[in-house]
Structure formats: structure tokens, C-alpha cells
PDB file of N, CA and C in Angstrom:
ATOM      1  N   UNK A   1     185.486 206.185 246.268  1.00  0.00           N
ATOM      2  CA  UNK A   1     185.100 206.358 244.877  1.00  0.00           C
ATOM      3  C   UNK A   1     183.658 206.862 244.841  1.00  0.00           C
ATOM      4  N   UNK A   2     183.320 208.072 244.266  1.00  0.00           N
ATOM      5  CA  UNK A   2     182.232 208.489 244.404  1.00  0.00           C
ATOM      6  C   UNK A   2     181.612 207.871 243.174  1.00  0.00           C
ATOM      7  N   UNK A   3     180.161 208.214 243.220  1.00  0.00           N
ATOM      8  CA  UNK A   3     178.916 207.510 242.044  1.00  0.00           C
ATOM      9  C   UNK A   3     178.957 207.306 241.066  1.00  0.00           C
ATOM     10  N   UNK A   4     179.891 208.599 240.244  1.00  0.00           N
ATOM     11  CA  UNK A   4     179.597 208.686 239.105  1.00  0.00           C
ATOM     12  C   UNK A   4     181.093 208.223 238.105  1.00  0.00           C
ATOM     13  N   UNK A   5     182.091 208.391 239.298  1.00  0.00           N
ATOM     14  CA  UNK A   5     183.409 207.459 238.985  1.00  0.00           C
ATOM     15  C   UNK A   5     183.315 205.998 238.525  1.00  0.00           C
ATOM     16  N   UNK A   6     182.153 205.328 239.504  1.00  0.00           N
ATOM     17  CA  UNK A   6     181.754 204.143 239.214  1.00  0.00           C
ATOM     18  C   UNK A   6     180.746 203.892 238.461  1.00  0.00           C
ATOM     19  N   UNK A   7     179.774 204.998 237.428  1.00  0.00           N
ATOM     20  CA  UNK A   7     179.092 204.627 237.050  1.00  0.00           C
ATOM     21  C   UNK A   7     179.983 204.736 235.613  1.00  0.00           C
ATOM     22  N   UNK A   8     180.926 206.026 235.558  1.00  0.00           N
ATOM     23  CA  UNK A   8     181.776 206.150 234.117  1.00  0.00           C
ATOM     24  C   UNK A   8     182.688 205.142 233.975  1.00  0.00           C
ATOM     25  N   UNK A   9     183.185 204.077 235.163  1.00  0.00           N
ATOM     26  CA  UNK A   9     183.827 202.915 234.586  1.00  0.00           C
ATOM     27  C   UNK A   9     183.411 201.751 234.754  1.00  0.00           C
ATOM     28  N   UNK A  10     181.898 201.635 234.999  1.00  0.00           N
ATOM     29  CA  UNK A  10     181.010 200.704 234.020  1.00  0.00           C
ATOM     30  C   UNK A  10     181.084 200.950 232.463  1.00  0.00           C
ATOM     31  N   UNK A  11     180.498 202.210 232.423  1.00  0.00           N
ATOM     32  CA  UNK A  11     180.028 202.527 231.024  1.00  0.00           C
ATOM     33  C   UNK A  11     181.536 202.646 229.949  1.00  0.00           C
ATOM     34  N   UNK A  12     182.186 202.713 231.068  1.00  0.00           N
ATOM     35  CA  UNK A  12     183.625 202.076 229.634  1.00  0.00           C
ATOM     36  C   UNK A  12     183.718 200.926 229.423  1.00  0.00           C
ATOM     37  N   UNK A  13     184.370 199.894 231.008  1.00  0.00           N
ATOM     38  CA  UNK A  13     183.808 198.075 230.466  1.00  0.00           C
ATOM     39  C   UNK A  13     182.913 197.801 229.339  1.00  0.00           C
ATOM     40  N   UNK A  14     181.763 198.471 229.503  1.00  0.00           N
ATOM     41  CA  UNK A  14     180.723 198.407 228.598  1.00  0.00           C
ATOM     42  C   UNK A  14     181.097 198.497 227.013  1.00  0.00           C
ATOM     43  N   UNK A  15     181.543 199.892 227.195  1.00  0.00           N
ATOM     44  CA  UNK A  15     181.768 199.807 225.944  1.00  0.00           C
ATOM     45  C   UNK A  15     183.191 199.086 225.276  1.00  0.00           C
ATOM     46  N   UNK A  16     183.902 198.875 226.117  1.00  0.00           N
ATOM     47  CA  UNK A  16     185.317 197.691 225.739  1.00  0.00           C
ATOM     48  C   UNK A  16     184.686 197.328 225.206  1.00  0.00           C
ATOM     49  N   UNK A  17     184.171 195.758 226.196  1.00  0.00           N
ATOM     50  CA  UNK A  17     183.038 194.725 225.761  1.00  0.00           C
ATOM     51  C   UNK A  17     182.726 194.922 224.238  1.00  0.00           C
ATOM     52  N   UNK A  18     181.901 196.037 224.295  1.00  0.00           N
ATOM     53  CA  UNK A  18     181.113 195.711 222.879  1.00  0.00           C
ATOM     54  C   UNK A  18     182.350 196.160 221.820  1.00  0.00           C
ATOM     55  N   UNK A  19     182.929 196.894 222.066  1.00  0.00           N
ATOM     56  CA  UNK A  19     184.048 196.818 221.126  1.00  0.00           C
ATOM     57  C   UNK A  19     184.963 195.465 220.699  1.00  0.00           C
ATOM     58  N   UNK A  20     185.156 194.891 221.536  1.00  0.00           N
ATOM     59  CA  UNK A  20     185.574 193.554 221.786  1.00  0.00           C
ATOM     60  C   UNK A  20     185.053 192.575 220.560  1.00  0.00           C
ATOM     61  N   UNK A  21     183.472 192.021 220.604  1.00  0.00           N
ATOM     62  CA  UNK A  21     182.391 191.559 220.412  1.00  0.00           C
ATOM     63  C   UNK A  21     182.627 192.137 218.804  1.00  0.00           C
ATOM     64  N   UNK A  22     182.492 193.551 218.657  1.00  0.00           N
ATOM     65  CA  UNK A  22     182.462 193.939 217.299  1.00  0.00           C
ATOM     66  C   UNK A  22     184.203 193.330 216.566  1.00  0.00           C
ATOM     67  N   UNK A  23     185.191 194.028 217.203  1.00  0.00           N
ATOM     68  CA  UNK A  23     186.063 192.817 216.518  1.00  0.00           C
ATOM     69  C   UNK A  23     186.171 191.781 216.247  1.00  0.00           C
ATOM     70  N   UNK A  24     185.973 190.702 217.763  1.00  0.00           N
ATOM     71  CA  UNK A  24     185.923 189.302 217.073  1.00  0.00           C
ATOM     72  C   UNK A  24     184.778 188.885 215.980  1.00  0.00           C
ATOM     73  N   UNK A  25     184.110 189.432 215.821  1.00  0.00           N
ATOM     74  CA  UNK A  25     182.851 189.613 214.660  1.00  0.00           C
ATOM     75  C   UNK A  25     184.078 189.887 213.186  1.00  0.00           C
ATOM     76  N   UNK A  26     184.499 190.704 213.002  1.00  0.00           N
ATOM     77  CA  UNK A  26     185.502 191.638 211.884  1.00  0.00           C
ATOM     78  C   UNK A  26     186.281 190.306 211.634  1.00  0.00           C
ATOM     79  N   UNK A  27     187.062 189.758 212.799  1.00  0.00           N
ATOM     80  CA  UNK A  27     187.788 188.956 212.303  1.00  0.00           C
ATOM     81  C   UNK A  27     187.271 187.700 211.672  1.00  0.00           C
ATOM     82  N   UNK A  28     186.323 187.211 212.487  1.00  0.00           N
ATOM     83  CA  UNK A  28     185.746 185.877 211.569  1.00  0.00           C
ATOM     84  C   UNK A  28     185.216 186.003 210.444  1.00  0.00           C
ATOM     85  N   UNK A  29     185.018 187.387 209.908  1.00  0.00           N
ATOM     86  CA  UNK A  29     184.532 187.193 208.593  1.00  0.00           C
ATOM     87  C   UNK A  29     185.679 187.818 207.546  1.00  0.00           C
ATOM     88  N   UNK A  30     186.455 187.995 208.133  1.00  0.00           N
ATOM     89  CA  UNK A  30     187.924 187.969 207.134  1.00  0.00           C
ATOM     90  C   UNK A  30     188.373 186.944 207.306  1.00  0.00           C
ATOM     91  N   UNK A  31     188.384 185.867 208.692  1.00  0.00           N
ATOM     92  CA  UNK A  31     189.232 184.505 208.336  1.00  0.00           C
ATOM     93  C   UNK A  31     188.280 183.719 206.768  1.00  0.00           C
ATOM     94  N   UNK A  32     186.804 183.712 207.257  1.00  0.00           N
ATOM     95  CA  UNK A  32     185.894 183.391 205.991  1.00  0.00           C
ATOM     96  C   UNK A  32     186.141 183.716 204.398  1.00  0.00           C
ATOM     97  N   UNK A  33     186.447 184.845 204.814  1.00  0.00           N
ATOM     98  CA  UNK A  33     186.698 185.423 202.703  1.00  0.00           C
ATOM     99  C   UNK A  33     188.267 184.856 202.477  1.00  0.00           C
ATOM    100  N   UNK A  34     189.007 184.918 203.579  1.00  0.00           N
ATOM    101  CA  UNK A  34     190.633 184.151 203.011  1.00  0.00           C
ATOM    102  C   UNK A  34     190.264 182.775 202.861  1.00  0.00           C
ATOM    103  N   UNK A  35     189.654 181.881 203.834  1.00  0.00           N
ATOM    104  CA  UNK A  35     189.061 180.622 203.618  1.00  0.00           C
ATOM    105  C   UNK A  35     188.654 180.337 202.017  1.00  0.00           C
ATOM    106  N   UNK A  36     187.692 181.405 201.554  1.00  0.00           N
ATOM    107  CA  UNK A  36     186.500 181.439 200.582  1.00  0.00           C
ATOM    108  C   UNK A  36     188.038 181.740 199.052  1.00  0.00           C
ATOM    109  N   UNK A  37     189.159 182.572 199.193  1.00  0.00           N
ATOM    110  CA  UNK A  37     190.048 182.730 198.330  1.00  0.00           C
ATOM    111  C   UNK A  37     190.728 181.618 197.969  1.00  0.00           C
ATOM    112  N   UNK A  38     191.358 181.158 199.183  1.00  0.00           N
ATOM    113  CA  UNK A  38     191.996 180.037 199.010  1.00  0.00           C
ATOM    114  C   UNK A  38     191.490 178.313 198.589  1.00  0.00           C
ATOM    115  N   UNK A  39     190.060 178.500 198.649  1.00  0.00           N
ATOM    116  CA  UNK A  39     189.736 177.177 197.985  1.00  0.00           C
ATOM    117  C   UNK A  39     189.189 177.872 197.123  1.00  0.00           C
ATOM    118  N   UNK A  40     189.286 179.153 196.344  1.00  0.00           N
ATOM    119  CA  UNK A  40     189.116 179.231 194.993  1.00  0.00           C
ATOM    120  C   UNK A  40     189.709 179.293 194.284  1.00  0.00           C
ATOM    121  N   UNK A  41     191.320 179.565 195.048  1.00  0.00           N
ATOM    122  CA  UNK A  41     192.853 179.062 194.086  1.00  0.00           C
ATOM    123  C   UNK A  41     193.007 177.379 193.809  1.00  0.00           C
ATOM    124  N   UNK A  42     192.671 177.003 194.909  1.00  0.00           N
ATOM    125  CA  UNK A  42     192.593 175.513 194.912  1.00  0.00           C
ATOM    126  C   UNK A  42     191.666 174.788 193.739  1.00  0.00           C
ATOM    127  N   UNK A  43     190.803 175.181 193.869  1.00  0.00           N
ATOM    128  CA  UNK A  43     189.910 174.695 192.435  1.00  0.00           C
ATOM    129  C   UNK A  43     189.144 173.677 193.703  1.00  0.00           C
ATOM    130  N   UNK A  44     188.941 173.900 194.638  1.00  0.00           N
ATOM    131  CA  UNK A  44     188.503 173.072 195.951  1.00  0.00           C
ATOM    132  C   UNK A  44     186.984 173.712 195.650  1.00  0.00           C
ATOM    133  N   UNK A  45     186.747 175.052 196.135  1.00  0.00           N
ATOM    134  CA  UNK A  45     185.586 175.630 196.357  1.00  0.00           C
ATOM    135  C   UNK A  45     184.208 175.136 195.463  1.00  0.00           C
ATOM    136  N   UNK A  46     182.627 175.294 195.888  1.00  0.00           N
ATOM    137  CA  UNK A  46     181.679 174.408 195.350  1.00  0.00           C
ATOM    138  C   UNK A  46     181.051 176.211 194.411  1.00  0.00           C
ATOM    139  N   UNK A  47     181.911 175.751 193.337  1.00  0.00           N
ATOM    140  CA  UNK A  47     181.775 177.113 191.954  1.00  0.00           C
ATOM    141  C   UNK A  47     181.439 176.384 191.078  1.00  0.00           C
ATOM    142  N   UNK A  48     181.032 176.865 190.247  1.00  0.00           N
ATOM    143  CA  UNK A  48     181.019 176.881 188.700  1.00  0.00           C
ATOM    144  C   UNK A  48     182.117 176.093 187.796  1.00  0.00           C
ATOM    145  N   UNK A  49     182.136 175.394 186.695  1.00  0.00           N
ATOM    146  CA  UNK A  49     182.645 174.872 186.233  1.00  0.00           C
ATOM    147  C   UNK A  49     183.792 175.845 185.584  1.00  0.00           C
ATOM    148  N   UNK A  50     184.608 175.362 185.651  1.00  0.00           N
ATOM    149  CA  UNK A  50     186.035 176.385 184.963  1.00  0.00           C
ATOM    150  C   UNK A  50     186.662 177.767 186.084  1.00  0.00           C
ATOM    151  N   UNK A  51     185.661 178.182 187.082  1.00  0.00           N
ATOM    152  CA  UNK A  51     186.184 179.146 188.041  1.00  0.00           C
ATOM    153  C   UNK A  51     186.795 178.645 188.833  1.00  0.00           C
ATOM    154  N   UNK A  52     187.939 179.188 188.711  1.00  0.00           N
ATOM    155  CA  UNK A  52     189.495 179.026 189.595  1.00  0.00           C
ATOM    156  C   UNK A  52     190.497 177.669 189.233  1.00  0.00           C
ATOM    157  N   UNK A  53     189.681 176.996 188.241  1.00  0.00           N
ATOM    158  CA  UNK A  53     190.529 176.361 187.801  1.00  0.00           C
ATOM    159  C   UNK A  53     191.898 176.840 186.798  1.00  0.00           C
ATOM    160  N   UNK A  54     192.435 175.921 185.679  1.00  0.00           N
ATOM    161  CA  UNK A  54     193.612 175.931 185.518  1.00  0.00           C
ATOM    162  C   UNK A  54     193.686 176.969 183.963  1.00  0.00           C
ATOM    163  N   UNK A  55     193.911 177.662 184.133  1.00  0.00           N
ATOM    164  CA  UNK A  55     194.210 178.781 182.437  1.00  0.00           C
ATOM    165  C   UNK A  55     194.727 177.984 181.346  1.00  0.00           C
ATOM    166  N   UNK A  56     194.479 177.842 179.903  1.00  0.00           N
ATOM    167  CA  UNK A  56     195.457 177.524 179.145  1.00  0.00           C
ATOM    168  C   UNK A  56     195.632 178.381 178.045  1.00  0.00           C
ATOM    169  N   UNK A  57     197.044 179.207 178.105  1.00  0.00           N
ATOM    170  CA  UNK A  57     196.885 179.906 177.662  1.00  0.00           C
ATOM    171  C   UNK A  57     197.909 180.156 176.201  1.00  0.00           C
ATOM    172  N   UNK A  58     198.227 178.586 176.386  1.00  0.00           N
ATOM    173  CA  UNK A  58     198.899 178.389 174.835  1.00  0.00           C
ATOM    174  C   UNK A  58     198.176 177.910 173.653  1.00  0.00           C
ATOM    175  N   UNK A  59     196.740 178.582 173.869  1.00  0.00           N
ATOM    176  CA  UNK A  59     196.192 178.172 172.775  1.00  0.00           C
ATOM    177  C   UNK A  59     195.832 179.451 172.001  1.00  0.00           C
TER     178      UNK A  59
END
């Protein structure tokens, strides 16, 4: 394997890696905003009084 064979499949690992790194990044902050949805359907989340709570809309 000559030099530069081994230096171009470093520099791909490399960049896997950081590709890698940048996804699992992407994903934890979409598990966060579904987290952040779902306790605002819940009426769980620390909001404002009346946000995401219950509609009444027979009035």
C-alpha cells in the first residue's frame, strides 16, 4: 500500500467519524423537540398557564 492510499483512507475514517458525530448530534436534538411535543400534549411540560392544556369549545 503506497503513502498516499494510506493517507486517503485516513482522511475518509476521518471524515466518517465526523459525519458520525454530526448525526448522533441531529438525532438527539430531534429525540428533544418530540420529548418537548409530547409533554406539551400532555399538559406535563413547565409552560404557561392554559398552553397545551384542554380546549373548551362548547362555549
Amino acid at each position: 500500500m503506497d503513502m498516499m492510499a494510506m493517507v486517503s483512507s485516513m482522511l475518509a475514517m476521518q471524515s466518517a467519524g465526523t459525519q458520525q458525530q454530526i448525526q448522533t448530534s441531529i438525532i438527539k436534538q430531534n429525540m428533544d423537540a418530540e420529548k418537548t411535543a409530547v409533554q406539551t400534549l400532555l399538559g406535563t411540560a413547565n409552560l404557561a398557564p392554559g398552553v397545551g392544556g384542554n380546549l373548551n369549545i362548547a362555549a
